[in-house]
Each structure stands twice: as C-alpha cells, then as structure tokens.
C-alpha atoms as a PDB file:
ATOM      1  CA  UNK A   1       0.000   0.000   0.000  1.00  0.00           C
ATOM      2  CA  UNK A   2       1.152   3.464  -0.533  1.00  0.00           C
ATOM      3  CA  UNK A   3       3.057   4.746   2.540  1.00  0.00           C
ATOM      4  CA  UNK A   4       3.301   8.815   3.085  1.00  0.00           C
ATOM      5  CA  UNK A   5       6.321   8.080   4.823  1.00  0.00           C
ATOM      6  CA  UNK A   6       8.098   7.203   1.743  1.00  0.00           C
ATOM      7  CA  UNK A   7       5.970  10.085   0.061  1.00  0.00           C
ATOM      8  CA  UNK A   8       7.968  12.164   2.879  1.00  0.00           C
ATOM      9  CA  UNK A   9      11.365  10.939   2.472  1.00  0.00           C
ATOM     10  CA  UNK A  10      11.304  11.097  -1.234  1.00  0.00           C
ATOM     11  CA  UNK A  11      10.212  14.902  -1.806  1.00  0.00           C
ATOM     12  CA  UNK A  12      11.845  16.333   1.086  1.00  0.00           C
ATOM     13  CA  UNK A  13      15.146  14.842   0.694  1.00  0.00           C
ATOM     14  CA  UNK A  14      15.309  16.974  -2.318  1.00  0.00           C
ATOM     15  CA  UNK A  15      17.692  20.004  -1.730  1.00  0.00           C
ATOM     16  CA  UNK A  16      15.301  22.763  -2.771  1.00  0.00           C
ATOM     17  CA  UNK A  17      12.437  21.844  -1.705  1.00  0.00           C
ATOM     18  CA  UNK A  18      11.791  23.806   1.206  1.00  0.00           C
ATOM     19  CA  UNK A  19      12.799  26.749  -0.803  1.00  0.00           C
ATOM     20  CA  UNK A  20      10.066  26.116  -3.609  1.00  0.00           C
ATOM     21  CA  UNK A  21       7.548  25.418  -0.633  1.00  0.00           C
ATOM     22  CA  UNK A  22       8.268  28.723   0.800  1.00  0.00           C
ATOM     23  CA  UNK A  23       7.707  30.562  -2.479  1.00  0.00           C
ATOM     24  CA  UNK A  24       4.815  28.748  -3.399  1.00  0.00           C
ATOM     25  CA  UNK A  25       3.061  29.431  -0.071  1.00  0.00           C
ATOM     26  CA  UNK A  26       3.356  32.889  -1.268  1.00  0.00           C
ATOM     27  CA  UNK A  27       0.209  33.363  -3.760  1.00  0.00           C
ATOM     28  CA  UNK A  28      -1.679  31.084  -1.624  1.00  0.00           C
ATOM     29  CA  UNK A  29      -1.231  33.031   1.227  1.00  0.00           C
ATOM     30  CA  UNK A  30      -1.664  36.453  -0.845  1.00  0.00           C
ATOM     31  CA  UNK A  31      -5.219  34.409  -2.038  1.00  0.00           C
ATOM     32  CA  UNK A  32      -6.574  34.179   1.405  1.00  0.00           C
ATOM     33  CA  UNK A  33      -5.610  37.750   2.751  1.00  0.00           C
ATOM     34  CA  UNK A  34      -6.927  39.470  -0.616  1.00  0.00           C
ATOM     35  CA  UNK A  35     -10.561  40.659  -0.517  1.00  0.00           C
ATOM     36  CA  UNK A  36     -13.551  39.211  -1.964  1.00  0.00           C
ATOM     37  CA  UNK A  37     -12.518  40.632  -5.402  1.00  0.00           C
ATOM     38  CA  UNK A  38      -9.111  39.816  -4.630  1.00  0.00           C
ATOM     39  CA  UNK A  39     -10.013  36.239  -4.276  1.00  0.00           C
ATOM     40  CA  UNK A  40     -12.458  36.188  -6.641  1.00  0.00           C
ATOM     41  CA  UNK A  41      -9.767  36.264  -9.197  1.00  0.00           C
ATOM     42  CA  UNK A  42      -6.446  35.120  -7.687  1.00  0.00           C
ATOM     43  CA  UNK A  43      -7.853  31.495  -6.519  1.00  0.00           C
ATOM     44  CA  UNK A  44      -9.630  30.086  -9.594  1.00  0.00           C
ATOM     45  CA  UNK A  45      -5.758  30.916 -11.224  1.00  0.00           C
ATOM     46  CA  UNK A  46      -3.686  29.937  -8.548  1.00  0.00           C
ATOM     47  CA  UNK A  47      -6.238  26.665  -8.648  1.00  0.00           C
ATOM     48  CA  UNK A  48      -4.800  25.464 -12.049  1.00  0.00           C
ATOM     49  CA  UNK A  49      -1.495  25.774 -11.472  1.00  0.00           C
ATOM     50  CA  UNK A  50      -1.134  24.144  -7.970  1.00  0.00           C
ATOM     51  CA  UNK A  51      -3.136  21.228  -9.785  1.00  0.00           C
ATOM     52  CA  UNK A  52      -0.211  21.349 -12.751  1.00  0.00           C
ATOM     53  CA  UNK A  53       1.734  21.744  -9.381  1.00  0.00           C
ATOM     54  CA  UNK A  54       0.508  18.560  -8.160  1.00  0.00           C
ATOM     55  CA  UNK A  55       0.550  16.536 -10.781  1.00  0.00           C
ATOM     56  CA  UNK A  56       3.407  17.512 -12.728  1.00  0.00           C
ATOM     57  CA  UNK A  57       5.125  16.295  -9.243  1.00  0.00           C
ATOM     58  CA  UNK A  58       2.815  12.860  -9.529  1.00  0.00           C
ATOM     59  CA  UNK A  59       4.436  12.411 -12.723  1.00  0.00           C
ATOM     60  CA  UNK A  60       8.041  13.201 -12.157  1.00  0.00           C
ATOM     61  CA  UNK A  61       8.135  10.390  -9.333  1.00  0.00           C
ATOM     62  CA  UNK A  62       6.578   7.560 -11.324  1.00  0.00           C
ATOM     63  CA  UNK A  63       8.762   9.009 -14.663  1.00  0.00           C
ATOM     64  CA  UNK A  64      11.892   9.089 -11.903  1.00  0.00           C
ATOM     65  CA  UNK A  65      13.432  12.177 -12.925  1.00  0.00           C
ATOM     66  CA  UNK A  66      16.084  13.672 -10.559  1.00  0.00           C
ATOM     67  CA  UNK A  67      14.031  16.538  -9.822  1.00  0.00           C
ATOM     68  CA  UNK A  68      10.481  15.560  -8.344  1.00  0.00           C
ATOM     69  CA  UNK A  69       8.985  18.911  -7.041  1.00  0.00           C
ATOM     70  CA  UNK A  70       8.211  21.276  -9.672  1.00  0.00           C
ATOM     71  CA  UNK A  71      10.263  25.085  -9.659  1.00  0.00           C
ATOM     72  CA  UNK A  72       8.274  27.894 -10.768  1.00  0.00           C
ATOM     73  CA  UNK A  73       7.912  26.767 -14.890  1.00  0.00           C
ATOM     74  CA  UNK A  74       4.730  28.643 -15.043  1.00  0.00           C
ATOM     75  CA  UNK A  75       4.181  27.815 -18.439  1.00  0.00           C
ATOM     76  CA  UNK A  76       4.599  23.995 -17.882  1.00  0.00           C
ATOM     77  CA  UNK A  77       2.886  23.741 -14.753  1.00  0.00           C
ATOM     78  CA  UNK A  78      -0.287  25.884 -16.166  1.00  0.00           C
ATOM     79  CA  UNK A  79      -0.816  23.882 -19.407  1.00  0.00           C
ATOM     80  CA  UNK A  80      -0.249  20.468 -17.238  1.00  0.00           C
ATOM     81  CA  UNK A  81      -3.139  22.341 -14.736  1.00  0.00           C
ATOM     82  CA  UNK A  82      -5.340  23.194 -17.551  1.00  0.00           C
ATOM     83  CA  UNK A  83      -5.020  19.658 -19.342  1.00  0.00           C
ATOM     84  CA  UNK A  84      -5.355  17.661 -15.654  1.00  0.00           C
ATOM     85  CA  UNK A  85      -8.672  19.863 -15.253  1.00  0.00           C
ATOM     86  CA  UNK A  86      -9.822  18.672 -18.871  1.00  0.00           C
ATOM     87  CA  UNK A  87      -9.163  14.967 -17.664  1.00  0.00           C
ATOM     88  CA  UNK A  88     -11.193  15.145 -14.431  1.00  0.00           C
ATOM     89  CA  UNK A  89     -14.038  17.553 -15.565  1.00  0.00           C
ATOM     90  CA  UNK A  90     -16.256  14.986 -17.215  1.00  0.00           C
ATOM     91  CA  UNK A  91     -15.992  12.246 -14.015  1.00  0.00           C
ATOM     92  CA  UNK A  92     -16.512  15.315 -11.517  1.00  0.00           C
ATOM     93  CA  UNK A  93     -19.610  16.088 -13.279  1.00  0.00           C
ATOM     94  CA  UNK A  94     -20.781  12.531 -13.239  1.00  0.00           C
ATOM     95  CA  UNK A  95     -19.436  12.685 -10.143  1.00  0.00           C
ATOM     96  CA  UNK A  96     -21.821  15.521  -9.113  1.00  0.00           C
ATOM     97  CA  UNK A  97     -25.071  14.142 -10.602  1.00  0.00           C
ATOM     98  CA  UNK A  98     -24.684  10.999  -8.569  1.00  0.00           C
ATOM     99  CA  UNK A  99     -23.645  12.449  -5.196  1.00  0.00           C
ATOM    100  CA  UNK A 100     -27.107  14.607  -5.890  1.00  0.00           C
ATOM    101  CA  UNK A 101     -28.505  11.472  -6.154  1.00  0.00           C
ATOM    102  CA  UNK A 102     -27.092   9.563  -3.440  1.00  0.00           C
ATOM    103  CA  UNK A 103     -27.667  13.045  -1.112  1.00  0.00           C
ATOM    104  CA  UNK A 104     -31.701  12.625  -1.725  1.00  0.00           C
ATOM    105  CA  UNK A 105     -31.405   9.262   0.756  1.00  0.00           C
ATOM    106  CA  UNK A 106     -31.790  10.282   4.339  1.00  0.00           C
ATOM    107  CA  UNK A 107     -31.082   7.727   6.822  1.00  0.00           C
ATOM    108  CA  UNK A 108     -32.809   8.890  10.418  1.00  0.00           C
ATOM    109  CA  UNK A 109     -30.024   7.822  12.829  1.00  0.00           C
ATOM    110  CA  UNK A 110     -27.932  11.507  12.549  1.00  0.00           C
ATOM    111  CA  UNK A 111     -24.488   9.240  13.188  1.00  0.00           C
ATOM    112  CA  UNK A 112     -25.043   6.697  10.494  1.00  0.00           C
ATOM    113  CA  UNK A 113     -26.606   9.726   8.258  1.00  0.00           C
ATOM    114  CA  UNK A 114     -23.411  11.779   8.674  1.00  0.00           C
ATOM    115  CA  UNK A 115     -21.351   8.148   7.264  1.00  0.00           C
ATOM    116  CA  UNK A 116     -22.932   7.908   4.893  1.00  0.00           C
ATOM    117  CA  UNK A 117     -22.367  10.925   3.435  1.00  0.00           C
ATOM    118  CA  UNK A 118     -18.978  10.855   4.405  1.00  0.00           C
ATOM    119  CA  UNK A 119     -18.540   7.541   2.287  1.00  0.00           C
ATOM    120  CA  UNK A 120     -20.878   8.850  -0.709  1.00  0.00           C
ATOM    121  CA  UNK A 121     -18.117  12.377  -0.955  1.00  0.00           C
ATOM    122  CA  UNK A 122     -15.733   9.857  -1.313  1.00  0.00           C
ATOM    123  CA  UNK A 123     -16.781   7.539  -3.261  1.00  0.00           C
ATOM    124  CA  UNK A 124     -18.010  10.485  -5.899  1.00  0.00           C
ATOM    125  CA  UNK A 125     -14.650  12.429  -5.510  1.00  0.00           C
ATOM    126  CA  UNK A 126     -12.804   8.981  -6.207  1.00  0.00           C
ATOM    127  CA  UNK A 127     -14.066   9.420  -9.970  1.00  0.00           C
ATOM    128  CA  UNK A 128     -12.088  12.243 -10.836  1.00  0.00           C
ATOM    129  CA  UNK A 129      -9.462  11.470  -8.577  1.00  0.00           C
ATOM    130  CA  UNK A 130      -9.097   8.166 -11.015  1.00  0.00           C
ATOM    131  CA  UNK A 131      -8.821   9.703 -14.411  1.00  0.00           C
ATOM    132  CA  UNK A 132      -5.832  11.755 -12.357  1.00  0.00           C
ATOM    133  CA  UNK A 133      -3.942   8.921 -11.587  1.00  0.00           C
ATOM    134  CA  UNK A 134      -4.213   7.242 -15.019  1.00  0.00           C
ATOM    135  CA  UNK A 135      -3.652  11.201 -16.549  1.00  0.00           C
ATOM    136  CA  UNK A 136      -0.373  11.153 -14.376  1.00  0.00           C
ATOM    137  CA  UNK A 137       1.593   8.331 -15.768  1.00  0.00           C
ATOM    138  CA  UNK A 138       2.023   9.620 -18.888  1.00  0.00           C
ATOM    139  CA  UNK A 139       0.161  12.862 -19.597  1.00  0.00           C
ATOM    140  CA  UNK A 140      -1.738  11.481 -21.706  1.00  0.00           C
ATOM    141  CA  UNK A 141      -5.189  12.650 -22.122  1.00  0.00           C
ATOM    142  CA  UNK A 142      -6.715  10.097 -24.054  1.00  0.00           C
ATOM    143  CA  UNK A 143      -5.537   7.325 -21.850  1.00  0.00           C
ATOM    144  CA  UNK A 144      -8.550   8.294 -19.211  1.00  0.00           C
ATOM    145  CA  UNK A 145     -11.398   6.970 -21.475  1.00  0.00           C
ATOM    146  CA  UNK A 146     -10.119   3.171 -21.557  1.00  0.00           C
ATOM    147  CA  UNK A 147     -12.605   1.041 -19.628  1.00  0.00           C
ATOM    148  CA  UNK A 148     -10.514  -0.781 -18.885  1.00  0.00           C
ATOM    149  CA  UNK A 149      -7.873   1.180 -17.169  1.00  0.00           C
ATOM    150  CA  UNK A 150     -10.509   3.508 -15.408  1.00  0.00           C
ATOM    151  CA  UNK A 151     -12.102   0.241 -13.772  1.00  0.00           C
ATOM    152  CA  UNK A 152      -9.104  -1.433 -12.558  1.00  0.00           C
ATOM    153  CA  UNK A 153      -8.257   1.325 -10.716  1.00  0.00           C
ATOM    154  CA  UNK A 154     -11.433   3.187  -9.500  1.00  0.00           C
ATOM    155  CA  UNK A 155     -11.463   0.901  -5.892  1.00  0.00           C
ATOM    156  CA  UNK A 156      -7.952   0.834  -5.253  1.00  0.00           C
ATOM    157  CA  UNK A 157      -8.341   4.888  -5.619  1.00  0.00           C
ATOM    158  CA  UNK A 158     -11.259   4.824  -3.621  1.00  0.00           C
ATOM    159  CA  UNK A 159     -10.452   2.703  -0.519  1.00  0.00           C
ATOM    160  CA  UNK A 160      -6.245   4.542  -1.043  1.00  0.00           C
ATOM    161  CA  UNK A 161      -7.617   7.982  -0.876  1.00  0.00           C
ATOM    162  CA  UNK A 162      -9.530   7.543   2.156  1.00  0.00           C
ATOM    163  CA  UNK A 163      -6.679   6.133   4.359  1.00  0.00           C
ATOM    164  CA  UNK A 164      -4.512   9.212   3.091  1.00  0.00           C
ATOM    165  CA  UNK A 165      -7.437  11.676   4.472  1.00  0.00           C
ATOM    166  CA  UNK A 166      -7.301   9.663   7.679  1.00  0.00           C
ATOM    167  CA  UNK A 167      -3.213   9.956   7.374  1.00  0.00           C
ATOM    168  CA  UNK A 168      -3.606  13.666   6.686  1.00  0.00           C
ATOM    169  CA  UNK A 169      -5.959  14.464   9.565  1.00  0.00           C
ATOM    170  CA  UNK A 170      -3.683  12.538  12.129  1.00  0.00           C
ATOM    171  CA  UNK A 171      -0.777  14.687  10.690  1.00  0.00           C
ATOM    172  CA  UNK A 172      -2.837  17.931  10.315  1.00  0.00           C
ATOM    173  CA  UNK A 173      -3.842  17.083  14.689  1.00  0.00           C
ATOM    174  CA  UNK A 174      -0.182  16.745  15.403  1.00  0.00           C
ATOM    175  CA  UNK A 175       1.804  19.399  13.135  1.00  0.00           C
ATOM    176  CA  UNK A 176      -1.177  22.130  12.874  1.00  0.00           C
ATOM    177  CA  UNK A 177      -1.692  21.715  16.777  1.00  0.00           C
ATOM    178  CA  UNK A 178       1.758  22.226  17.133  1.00  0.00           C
ATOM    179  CA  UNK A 179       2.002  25.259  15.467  1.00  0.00           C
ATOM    180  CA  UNK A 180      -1.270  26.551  17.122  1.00  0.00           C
ATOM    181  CA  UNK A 181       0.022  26.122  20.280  1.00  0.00           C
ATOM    182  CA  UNK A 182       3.475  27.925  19.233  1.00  0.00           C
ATOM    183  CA  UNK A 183       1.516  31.028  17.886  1.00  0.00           C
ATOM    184  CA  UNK A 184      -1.048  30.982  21.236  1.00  0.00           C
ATOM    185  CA  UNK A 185       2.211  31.581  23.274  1.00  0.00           C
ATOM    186  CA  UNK A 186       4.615  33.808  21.364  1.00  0.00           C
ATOM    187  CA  UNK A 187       3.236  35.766  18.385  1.00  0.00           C
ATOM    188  CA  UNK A 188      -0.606  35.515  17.945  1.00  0.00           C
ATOM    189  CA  UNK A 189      -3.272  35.160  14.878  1.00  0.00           C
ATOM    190  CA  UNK A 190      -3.679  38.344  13.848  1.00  0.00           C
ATOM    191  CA  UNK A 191      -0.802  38.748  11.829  1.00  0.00           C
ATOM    192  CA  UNK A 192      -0.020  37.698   8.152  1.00  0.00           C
ATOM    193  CA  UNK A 193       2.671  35.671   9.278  1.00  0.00           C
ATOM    194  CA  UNK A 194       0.379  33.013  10.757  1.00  0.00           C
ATOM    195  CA  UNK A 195      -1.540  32.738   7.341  1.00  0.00           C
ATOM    196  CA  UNK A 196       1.780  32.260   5.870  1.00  0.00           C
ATOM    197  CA  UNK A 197       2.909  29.387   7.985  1.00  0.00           C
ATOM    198  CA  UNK A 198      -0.661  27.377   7.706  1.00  0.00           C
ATOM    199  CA  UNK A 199      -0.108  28.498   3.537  1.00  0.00           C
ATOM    200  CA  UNK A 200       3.413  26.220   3.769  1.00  0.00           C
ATOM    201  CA  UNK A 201       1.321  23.654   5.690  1.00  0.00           C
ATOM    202  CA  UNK A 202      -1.197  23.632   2.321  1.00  0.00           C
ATOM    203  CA  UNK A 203       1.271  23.356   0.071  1.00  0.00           C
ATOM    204  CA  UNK A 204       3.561  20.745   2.106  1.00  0.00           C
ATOM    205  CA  UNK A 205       0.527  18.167   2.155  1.00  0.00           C
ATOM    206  CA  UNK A 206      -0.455  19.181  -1.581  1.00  0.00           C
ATOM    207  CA  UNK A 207       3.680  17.681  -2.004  1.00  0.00           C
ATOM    208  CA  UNK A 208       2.846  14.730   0.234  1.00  0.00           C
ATOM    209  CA  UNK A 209      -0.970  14.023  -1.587  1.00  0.00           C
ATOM    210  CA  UNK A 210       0.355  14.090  -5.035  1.00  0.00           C
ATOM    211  CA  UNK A 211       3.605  11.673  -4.039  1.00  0.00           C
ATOM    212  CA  UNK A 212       1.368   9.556  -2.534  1.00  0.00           C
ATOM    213  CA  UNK A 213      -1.552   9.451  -5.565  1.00  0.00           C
ATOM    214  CA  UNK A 214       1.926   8.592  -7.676  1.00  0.00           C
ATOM    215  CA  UNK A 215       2.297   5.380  -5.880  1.00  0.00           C
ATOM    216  CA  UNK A 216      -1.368   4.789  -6.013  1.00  0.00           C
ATOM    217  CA  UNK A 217      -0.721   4.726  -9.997  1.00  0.00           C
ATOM    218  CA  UNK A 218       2.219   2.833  -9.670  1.00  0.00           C
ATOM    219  CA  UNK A 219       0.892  -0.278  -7.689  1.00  0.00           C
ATOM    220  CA  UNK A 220      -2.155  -0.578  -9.728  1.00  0.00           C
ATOM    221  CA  UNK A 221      -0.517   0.084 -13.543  1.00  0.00           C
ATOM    222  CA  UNK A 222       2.882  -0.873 -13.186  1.00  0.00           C
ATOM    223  CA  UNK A 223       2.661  -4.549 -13.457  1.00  0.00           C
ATOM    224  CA  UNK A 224      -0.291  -4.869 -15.897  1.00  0.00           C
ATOM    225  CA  UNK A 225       1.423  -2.229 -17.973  1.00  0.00           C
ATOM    226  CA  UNK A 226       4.694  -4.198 -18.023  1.00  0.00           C
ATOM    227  CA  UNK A 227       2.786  -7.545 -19.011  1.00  0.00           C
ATOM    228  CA  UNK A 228       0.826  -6.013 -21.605  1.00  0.00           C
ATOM    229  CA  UNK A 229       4.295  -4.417 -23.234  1.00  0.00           C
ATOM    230  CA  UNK A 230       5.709  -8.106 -22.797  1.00  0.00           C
ATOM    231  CA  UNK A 231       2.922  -9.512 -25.254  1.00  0.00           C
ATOM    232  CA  UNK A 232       3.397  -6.915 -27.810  1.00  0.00           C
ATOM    233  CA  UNK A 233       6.815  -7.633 -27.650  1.00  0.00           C
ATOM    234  CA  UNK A 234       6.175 -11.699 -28.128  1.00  0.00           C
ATOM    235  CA  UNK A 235       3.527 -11.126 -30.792  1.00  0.00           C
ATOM    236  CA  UNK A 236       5.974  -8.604 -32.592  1.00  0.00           C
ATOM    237  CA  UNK A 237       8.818 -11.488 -32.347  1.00  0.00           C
ATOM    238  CA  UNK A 238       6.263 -14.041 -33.514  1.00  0.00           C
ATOM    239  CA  UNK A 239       5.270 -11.957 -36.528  1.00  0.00           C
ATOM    240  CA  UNK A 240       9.058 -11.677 -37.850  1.00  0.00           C
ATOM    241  CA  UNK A 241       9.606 -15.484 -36.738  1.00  0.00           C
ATOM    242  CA  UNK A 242       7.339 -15.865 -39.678  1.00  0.00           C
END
C-alpha cells in the first residue's frame, strides 16, 4: 500500500524543496488575505497551477526524474493544470449528478446519516481522482477513457484515498496543533505571518498528496502495464519469426 512516509522521504530529501515550498506558499497566502474581489480572481488561477503543481510532481516520481517537485515553470505547470482539469471535468460532473442522487437518501439515525455521506463524498470524488492517476503516468489525455484502465483502478483509488485523508488528519492534529500552540504563546493570529505558515502547511501536504496518488498509480498500472508491453513484444517477435 502506498506509505506517506516514503511520500515524505522522497520529496523532502530533495535540496530545494523547502525553498520552492516557501515561495509557493506565497500566492496562496496572498489568495486568502486578498478581498472578496481579490479572491475572486487570484484562486480560480492559482487553482490550475497548484493542480499542474501537483501533478506535474505525480508524474516526475513515477517518470523518476532527478528533480520531483516542480520550480516555478509557469508555463509547464499551467498547461499540465489546464489539461489535468480537462481529464477530471467529465468524471466530476458525473461525479456531481450521482452524489445529488445519493444526497436525496436520508437515513434517520444523525451518526449513520453523517457516514454515509462521508462515504458517498468519497466515493463520488474517487471518480475524478481516477482519471488523475491514469492522466499522471504519462500525460496522456486520451488514456482516461479506456474502460478498462478507469475500472481497474477506480477501488484501489477509492479505498487509497480515504486512508490518506485519515493519514492527513492525524498529521494535520499533530503538526497544525503544534504550530497553534506555538503562535497561542509567542506571536498571535492576527498577523499575516500566521496565514503564511498554515499556507506552507497547504502546500507541504499538496507535495505529500500528489507523491502519494503517484504510488497509487504505480501499484495498480505498473505490473499490468509491463505484461501487456511483454505480449506486444512476443507477438511482434512471432510476426518476424514468420
């Protein structure tokens, strides 16, 4: 299963990596201290590219390139944001129309109620979140329509991306807290400096999710991938045995 441990080890080794983290915490941090208009405008952009962000950084750690976290290629990162957004758009609809549906049940008992729609968020996000990790492999934006791809993966994605929320909250209790309790004693909230740190916090755990959505791909694809290559390469030797 995919371990946020390794995700850890593998991004942060990296030498500038705390250095890109601090710059991109930047806009996002700019994006929540702007006005309405402000935000209005800055988050829908600064949306696409930490998607590009994300995935960009996906792909880098299943292609193994000696660089996994992105720098500031704008013009990469934005078209791989814009393209990842065209992959997932059509399952988030779908997505959408069937939590609508699945929201229309009501179960009385308000503990089994709230479950359920915990598990029906889930289960709906997971549709999107699949065309991502098949998008991620190779950039390729036709590869998200095969059946058969999209199928094999959908429940690994499912059941994967709910232990990482789980992960992420027990994290989020222990470094968040942390850093609450810090700022109660020494500086206070009501300074842009606290929006700043929580803004590295965002963008640390946007590092983490995509590393760990890359190893998601790579235990579900790798090994079918590999065996479907190996029969094109035995039916390609067959033909010119002939």
């Amino acid at each position: 299963m995919a371990s946020i441990v390794e995700a850890f080890d593998s991004t942060m080794r990296e030498t500038f990596t705390g250095i890109k983290i601090f710059l991109w915490a930047i806009p996002v941090c700019l994006a929540y201290t702007f006005g309405t208009i402000g935000k209005a405008i800055l988050i829908p952009i600064l949306s696409v590219f930490l998607i590009g962000f994300a995935v960009l950084l996906a792909h880098n750690v299943i292609a193994k390139t000696s660089t996994i976290v992105p720098g500031i290629n704008l013009i990469k990162i934005g078209i791989v944001g814009v393209m990842s957004i065209l992959c997932m758009a059509p399952y988030a609809i779908i997505g959408g129309l069937i939590y609508w549906l699945l929201s229309l049940i009501t179960i009385p008992s308000e503990v089994w109620n709230t479950t359920y729609h915990i598990i029906a968020i889930l289960f709906t996000a997971s549709l999107p979140l699949t065309a991502c990790v098949i998008y991620v492999r190779r950039l390729n934006i036709l590869e998200i329509f095969n059946p058969k791809k999209y199928f094999l993966g959908f429940w690994e994605v499912f059941i994967s991306t709910s232990f990482l929320l789980v992960k992420l909250a027990l994290w989020s209790i222990i470094v968040i807290g942390f850093i609450y309790y810090l700022f109660s004693i020494f500086v206070g909230f009501s300074n842009w400096f606290w929006y700043y740190i929580l803004s590295c916090v965002f963008i640390f755990y946007i590092i983490l999710s995509a590393n760990y959505l890359a190893q998601i791909s790579e235990e579900i694809y790798t090994f079918p991938e590999k065996e479907e290559a190996q029969k094109k390469e035995k039916a390609a030797i067959a033909k010119l045995g002939k």
